[in-house]
PDB file of N, CA and C in Angstrom:
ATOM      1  N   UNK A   1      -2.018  -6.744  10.240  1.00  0.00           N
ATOM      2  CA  UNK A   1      -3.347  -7.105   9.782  1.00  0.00           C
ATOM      3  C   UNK A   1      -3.800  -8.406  10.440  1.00  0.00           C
ATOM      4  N   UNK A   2      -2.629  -9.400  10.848  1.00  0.00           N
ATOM      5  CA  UNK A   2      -3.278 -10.091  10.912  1.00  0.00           C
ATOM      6  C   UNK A   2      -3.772 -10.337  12.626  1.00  0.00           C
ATOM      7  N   UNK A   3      -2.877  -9.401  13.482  1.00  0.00           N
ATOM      8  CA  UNK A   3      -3.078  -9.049  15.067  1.00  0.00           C
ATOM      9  C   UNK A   3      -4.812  -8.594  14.926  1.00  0.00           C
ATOM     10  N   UNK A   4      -4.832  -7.545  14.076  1.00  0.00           N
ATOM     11  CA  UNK A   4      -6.315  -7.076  14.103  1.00  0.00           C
ATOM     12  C   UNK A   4      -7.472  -8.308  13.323  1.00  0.00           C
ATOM     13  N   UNK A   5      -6.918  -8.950  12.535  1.00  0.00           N
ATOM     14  CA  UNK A   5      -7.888 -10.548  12.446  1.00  0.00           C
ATOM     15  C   UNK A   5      -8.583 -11.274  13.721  1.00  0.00           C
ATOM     16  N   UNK A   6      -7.223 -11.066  14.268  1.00  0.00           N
ATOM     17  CA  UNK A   6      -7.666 -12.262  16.144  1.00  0.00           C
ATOM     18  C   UNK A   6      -8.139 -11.621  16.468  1.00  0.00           C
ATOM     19  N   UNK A   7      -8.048 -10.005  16.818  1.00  0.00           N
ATOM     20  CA  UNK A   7      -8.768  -9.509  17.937  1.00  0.00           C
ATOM     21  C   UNK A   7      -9.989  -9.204  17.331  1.00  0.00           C
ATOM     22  N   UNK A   8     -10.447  -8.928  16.223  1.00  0.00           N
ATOM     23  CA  UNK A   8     -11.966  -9.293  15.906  1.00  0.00           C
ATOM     24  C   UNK A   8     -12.478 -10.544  15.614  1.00  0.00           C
ATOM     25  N   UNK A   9     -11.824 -11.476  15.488  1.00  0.00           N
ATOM     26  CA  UNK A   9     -12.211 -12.860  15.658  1.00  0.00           C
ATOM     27  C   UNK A   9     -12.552 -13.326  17.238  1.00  0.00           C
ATOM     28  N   UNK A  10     -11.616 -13.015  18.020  1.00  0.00           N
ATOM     29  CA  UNK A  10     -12.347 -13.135  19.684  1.00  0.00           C
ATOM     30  C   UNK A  10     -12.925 -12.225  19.924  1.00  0.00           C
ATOM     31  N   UNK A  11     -13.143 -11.019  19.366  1.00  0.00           N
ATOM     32  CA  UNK A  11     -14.221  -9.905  19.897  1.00  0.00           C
ATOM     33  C   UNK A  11     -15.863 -10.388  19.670  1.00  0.00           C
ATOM     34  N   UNK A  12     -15.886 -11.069  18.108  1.00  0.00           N
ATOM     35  CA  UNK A  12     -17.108 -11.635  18.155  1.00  0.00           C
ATOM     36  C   UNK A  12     -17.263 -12.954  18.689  1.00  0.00           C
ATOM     37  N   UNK A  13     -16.354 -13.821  18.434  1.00  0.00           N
ATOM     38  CA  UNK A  13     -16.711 -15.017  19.910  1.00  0.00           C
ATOM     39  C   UNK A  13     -16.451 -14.863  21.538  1.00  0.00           C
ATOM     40  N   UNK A  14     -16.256 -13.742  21.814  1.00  0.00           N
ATOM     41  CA  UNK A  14     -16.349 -13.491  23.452  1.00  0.00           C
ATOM     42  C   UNK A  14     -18.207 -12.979  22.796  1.00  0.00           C
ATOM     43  N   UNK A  15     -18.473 -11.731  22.550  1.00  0.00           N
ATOM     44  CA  UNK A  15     -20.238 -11.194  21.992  1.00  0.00           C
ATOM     45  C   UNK A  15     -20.740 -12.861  22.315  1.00  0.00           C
ATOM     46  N   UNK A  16     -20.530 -13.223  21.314  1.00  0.00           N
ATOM     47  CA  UNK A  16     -21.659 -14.629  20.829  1.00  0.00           C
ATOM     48  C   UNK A  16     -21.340 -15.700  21.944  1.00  0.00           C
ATOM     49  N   UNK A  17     -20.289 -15.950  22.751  1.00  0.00           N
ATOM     50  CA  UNK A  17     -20.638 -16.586  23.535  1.00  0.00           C
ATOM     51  C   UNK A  17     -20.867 -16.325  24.961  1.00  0.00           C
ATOM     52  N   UNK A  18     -21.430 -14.689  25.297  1.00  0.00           N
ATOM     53  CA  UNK A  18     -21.784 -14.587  26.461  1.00  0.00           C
ATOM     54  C   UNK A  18     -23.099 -14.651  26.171  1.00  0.00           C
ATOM     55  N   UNK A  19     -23.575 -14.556  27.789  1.00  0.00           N
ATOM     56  CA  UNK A  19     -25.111 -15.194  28.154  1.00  0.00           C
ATOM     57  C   UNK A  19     -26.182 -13.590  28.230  1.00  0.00           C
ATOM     58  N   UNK A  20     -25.544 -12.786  28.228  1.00  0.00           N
ATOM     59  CA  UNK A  20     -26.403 -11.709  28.229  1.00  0.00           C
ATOM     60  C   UNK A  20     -25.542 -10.849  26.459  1.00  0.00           C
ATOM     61  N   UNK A  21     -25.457 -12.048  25.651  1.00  0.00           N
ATOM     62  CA  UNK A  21     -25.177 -11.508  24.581  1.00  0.00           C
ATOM     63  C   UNK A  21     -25.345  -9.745  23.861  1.00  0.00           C
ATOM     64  N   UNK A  22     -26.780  -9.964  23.613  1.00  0.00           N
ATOM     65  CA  UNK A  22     -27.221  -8.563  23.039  1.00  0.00           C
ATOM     66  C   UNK A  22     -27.000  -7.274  24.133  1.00  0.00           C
ATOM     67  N   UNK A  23     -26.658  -7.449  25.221  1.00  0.00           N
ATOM     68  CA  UNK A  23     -26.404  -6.169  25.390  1.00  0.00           C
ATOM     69  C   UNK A  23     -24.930  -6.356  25.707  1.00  0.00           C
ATOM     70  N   UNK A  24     -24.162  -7.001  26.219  1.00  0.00           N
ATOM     71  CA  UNK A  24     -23.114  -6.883  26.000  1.00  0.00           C
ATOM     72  C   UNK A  24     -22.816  -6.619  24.469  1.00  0.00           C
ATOM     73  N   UNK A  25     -23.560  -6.828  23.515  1.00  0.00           N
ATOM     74  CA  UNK A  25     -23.468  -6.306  22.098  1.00  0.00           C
ATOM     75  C   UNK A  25     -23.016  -5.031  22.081  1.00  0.00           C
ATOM     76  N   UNK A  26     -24.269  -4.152  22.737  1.00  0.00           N
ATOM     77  CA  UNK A  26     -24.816  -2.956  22.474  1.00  0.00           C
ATOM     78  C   UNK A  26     -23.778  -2.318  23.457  1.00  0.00           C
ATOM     79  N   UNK A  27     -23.549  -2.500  24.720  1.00  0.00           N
ATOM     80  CA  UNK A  27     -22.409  -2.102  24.872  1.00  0.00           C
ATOM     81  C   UNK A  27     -20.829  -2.206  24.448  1.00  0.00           C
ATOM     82  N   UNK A  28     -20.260  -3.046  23.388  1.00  0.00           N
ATOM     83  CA  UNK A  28     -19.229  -2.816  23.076  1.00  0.00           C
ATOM     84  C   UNK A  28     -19.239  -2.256  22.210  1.00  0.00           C
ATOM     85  N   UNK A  29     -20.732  -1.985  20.949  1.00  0.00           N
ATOM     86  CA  UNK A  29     -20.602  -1.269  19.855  1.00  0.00           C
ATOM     87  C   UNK A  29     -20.656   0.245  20.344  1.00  0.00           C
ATOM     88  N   UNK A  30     -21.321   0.978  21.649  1.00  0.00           N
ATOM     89  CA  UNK A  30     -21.133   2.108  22.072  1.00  0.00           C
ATOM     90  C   UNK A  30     -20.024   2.519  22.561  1.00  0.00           C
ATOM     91  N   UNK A  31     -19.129   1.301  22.889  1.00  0.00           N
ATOM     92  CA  UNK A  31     -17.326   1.322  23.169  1.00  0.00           C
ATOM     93  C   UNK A  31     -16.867   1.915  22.552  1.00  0.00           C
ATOM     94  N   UNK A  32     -17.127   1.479  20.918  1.00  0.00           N
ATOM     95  CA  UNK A  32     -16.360   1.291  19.292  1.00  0.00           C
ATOM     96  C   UNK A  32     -16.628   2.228  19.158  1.00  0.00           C
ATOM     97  N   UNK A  33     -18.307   3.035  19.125  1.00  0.00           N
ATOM     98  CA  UNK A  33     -18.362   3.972  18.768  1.00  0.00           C
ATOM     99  C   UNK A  33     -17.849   5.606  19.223  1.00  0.00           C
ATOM    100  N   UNK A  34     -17.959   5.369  20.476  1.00  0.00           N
ATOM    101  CA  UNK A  34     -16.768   6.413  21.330  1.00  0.00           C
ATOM    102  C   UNK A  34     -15.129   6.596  20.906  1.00  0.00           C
ATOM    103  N   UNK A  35     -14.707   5.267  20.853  1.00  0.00           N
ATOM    104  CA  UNK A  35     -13.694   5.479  20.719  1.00  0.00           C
ATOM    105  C   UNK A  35     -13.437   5.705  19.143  1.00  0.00           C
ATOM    106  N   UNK A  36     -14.066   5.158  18.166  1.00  0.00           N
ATOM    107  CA  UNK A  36     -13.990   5.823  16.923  1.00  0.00           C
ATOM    108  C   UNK A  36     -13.805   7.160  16.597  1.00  0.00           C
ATOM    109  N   UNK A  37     -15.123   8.160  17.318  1.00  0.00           N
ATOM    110  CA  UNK A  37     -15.455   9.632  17.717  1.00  0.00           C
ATOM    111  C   UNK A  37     -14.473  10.215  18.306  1.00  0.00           C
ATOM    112  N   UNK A  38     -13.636   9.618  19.015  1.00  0.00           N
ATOM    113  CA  UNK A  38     -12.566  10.651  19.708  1.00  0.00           C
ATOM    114  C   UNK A  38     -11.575  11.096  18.635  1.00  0.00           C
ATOM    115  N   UNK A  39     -11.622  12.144  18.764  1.00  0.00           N
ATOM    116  CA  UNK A  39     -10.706  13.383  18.136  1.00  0.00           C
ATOM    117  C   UNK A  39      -9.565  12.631  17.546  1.00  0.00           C
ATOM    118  N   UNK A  40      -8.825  12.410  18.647  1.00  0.00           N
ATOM    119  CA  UNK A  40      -7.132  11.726  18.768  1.00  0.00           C
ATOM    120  C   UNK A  40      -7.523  10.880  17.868  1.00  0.00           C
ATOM    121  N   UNK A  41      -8.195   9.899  17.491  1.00  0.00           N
ATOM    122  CA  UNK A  41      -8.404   8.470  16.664  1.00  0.00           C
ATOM    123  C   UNK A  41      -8.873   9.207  15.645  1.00  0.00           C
ATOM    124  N   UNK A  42      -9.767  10.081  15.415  1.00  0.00           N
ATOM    125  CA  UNK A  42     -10.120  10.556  14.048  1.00  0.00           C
ATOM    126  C   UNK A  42      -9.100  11.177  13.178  1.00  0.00           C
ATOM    127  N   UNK A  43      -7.675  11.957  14.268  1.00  0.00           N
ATOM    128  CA  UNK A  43      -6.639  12.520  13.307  1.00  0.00           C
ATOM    129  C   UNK A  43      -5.482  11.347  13.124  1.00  0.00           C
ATOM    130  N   UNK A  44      -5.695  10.421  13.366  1.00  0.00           N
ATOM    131  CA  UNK A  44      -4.925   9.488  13.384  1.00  0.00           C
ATOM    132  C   UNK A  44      -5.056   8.990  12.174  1.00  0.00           C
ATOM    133  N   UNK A  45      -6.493   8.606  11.965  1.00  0.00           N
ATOM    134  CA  UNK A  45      -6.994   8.209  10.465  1.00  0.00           C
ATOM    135  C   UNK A  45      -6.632   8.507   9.254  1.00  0.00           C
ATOM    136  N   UNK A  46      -7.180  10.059  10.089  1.00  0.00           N
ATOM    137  CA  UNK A  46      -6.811  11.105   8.654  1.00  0.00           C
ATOM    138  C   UNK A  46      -5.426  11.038   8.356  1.00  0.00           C
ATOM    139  N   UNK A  47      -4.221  11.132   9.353  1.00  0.00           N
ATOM    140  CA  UNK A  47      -3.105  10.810   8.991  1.00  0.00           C
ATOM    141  C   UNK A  47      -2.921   9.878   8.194  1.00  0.00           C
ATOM    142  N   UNK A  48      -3.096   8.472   8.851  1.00  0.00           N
ATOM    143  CA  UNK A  48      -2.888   7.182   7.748  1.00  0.00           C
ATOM    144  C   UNK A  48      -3.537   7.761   6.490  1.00  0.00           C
ATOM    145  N   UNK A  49      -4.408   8.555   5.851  1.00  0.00           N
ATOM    146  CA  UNK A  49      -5.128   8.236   5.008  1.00  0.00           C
ATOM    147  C   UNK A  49      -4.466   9.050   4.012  1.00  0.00           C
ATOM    148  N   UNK A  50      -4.324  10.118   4.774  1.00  0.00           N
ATOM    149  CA  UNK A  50      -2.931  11.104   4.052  1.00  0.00           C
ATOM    150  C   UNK A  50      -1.493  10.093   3.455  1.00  0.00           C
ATOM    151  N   UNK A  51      -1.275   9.454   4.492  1.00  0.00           N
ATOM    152  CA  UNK A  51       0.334   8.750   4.307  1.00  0.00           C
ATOM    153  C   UNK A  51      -0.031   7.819   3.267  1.00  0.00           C
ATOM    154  N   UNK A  52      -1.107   7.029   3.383  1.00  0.00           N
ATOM    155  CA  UNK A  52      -1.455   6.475   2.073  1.00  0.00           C
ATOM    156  C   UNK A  52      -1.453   6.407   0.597  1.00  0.00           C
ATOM    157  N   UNK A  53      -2.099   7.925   0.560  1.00  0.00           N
ATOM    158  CA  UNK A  53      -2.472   9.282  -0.586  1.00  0.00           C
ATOM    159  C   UNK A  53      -1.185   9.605  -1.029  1.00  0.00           C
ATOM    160  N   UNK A  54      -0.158  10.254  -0.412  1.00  0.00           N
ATOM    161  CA  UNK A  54       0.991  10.438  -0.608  1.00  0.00           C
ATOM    162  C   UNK A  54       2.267   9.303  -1.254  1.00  0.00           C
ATOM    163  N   UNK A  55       1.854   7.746  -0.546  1.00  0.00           N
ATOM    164  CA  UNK A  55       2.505   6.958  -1.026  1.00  0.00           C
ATOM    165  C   UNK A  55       2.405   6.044  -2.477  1.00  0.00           C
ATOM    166  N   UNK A  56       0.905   6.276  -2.556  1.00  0.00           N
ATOM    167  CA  UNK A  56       0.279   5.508  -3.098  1.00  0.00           C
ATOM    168  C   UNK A  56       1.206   5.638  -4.859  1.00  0.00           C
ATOM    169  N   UNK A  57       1.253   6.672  -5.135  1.00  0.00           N
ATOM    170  CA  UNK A  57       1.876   6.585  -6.882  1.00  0.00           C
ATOM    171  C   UNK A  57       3.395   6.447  -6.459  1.00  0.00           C
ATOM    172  N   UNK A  58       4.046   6.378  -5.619  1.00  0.00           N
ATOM    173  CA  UNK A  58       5.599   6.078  -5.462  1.00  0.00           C
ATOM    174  C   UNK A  58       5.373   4.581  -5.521  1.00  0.00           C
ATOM    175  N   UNK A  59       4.148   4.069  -4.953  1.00  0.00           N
ATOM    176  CA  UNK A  59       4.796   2.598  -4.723  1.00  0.00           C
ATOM    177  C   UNK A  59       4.221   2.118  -6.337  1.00  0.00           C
ATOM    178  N   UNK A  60       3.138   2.776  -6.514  1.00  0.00           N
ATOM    179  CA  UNK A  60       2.700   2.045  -7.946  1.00  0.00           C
ATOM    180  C   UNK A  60       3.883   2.307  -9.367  1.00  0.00           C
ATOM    181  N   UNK A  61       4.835   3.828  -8.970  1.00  0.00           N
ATOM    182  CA  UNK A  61       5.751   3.526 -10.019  1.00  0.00           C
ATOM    183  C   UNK A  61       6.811   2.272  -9.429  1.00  0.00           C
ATOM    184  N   UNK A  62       7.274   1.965  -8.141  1.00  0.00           N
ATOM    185  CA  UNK A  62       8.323   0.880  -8.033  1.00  0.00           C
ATOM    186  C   UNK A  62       7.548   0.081  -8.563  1.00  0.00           C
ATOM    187  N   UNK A  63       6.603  -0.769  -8.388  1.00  0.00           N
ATOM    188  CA  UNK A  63       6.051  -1.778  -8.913  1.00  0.00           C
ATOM    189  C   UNK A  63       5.643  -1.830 -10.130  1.00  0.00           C
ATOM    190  N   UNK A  64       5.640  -0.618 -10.903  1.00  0.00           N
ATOM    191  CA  UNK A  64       5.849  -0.876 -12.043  1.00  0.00           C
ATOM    192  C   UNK A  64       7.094  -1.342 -12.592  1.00  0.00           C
ATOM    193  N   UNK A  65       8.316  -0.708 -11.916  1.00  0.00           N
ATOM    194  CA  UNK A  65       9.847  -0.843 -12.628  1.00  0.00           C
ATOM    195  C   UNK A  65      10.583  -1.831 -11.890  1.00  0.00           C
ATOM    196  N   UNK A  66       9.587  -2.770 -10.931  1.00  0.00           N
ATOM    197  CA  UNK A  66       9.765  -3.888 -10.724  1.00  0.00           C
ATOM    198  C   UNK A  66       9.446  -5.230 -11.722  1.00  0.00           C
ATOM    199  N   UNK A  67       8.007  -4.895 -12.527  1.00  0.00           N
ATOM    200  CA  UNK A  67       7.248  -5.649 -13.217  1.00  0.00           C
ATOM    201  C   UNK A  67       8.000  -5.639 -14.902  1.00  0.00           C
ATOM    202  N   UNK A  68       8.347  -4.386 -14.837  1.00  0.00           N
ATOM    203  CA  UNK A  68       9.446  -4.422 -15.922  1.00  0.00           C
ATOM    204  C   UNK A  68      10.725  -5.270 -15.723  1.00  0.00           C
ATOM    205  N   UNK A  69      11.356  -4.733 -14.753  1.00  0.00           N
ATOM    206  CA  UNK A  69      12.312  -5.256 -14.298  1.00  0.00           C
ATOM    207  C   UNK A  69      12.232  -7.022 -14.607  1.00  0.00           C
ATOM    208  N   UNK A  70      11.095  -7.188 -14.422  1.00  0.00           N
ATOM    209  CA  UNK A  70      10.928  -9.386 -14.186  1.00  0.00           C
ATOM    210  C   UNK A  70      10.818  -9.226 -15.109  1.00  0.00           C
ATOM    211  N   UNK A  71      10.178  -8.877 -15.998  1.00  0.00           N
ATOM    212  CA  UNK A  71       9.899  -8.710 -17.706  1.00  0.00           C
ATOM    213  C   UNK A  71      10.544  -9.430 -18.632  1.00  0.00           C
ATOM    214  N   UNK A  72      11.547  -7.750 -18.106  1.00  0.00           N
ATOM    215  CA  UNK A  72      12.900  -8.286 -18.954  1.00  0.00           C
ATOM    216  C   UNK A  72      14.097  -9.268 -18.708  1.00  0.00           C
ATOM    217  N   UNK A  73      13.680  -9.712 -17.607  1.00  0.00           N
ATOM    218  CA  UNK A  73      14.440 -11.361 -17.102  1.00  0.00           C
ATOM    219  C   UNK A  73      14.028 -11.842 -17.303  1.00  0.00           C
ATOM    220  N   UNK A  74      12.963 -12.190 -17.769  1.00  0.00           N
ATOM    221  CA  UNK A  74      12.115 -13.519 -18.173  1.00  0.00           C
ATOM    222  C   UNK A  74      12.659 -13.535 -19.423  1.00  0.00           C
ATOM    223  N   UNK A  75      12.215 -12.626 -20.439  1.00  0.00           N
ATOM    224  CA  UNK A  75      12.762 -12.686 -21.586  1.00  0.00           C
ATOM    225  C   UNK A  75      14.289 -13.113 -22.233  1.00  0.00           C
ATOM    226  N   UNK A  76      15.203 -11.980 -21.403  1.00  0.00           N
ATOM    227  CA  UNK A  76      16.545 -12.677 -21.581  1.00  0.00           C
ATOM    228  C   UNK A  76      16.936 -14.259 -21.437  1.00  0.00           C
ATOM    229  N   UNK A  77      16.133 -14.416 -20.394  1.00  0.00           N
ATOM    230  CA  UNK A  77      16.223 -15.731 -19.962  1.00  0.00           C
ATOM    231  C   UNK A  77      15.851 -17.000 -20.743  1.00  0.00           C
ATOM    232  N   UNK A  78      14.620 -16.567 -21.897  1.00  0.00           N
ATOM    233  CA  UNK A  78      14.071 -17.614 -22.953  1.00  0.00           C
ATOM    234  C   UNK A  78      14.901 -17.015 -23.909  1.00  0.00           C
ATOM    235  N   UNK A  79      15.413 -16.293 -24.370  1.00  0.00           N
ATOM    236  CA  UNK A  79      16.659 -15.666 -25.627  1.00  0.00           C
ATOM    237  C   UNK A  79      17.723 -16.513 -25.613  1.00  0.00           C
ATOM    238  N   UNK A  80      18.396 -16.396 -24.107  1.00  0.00           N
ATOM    239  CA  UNK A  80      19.357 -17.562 -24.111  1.00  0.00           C
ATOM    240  C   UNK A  80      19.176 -19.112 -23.694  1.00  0.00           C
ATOM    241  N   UNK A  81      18.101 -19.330 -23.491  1.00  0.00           N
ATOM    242  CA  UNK A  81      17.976 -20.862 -23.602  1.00  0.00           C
ATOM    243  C   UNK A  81      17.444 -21.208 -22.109  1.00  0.00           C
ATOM    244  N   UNK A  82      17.414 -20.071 -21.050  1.00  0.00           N
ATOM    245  CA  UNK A  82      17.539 -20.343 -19.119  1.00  0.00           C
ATOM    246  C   UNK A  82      16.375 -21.053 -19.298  1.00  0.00           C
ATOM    247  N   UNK A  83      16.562 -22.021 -18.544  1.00  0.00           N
ATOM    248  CA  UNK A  83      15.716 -23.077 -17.862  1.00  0.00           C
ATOM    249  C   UNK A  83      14.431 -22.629 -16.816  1.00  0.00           C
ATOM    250  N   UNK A  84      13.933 -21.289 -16.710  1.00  0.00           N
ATOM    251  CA  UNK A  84      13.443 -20.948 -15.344  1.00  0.00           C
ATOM    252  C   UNK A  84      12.299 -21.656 -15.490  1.00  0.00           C
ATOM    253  N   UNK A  85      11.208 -21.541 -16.407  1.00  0.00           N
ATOM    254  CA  UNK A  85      10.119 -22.178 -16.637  1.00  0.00           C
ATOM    255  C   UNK A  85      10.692 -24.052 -16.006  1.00  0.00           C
ATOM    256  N   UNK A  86      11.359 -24.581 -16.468  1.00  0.00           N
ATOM    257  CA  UNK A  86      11.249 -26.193 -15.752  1.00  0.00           C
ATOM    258  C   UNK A  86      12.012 -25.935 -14.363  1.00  0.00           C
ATOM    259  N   UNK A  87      12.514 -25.175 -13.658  1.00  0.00           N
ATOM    260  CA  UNK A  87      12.982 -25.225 -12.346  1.00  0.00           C
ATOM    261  C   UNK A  87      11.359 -24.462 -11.897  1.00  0.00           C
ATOM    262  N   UNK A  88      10.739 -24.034 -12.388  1.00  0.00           N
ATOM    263  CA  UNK A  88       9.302 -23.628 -11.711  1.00  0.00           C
ATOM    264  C   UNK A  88       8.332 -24.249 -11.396  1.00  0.00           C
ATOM    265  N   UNK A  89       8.317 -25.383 -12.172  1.00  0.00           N
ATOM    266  CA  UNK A  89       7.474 -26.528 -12.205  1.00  0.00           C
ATOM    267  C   UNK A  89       7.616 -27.328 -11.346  1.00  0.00           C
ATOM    268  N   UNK A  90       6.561 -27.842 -10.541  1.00  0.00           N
ATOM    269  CA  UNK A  90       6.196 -28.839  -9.113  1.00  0.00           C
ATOM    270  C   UNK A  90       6.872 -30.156  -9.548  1.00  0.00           C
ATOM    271  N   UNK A  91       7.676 -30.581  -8.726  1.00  0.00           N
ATOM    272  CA  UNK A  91       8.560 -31.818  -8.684  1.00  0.00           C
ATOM    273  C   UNK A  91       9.372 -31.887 -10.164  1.00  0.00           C
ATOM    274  N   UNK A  92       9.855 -30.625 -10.288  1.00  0.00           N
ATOM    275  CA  UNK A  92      11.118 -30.117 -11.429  1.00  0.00           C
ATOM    276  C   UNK A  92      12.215 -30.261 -10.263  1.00  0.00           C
ATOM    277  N   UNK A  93      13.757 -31.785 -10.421  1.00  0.00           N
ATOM    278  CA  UNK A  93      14.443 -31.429  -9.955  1.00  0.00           C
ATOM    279  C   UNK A  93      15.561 -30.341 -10.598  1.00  0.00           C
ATOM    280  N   UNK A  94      16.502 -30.390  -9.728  1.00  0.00           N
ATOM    281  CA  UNK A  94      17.827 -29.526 -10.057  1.00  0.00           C
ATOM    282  C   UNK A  94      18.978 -30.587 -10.500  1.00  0.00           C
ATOM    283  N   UNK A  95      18.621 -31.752 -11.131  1.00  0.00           N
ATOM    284  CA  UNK A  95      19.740 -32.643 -11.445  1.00  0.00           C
ATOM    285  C   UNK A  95      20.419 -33.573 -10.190  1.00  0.00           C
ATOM    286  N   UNK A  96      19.747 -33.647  -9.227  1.00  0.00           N
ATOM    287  CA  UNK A  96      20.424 -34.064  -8.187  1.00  0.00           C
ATOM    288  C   UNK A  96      20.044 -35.929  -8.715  1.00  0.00           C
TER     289      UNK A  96
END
């Protein structure tokens, strides 16, 4: 995500800082738009969008029985007395 940040971050400051701006505009958005349109890139999509679809309730049950999981460490942890809350806290030492 964040490779595709830069390269649309210099895609619009190369646009905005050339001198025949607007059509170098208009030609890279007819770039985008070609290459969007091509077949190969459209089943590509659809793939990701599938792999997505498919993943999407596996990861939302781990993260649920992850969220449990901390839950119930937190809890044990104030039952028996664990300290986690003051080792969490900004300039909480460790006894040193």
């Amino acid at each position: 995500m964040r490779k595709l940040t830069l390269l649309v971050g210099i895609g619009i400051g190369y646009v905005l800082g050339t001198r025949a701006g607007t059509q170098r505009y208009e030609q890279l958005k007819a770039q985008a738009q070609r290459a969007w349109q091509n077949p190969t890139v459209q089943e590509k999509a659809a793939q990701a969008q599938d792999a997505v679809r498919e993943a999407a309730p596996k990861v939302g049950e781990k993260a649920g029985e992850v969220a449990q999981a901390v839950a119930a460490k937190v809890r044990s942890d104030d039952e028996s007395g664990g300290s986690h809350a003051a080792s969490s806290q900004p300039g909480a030492s460790s006894g040193a």
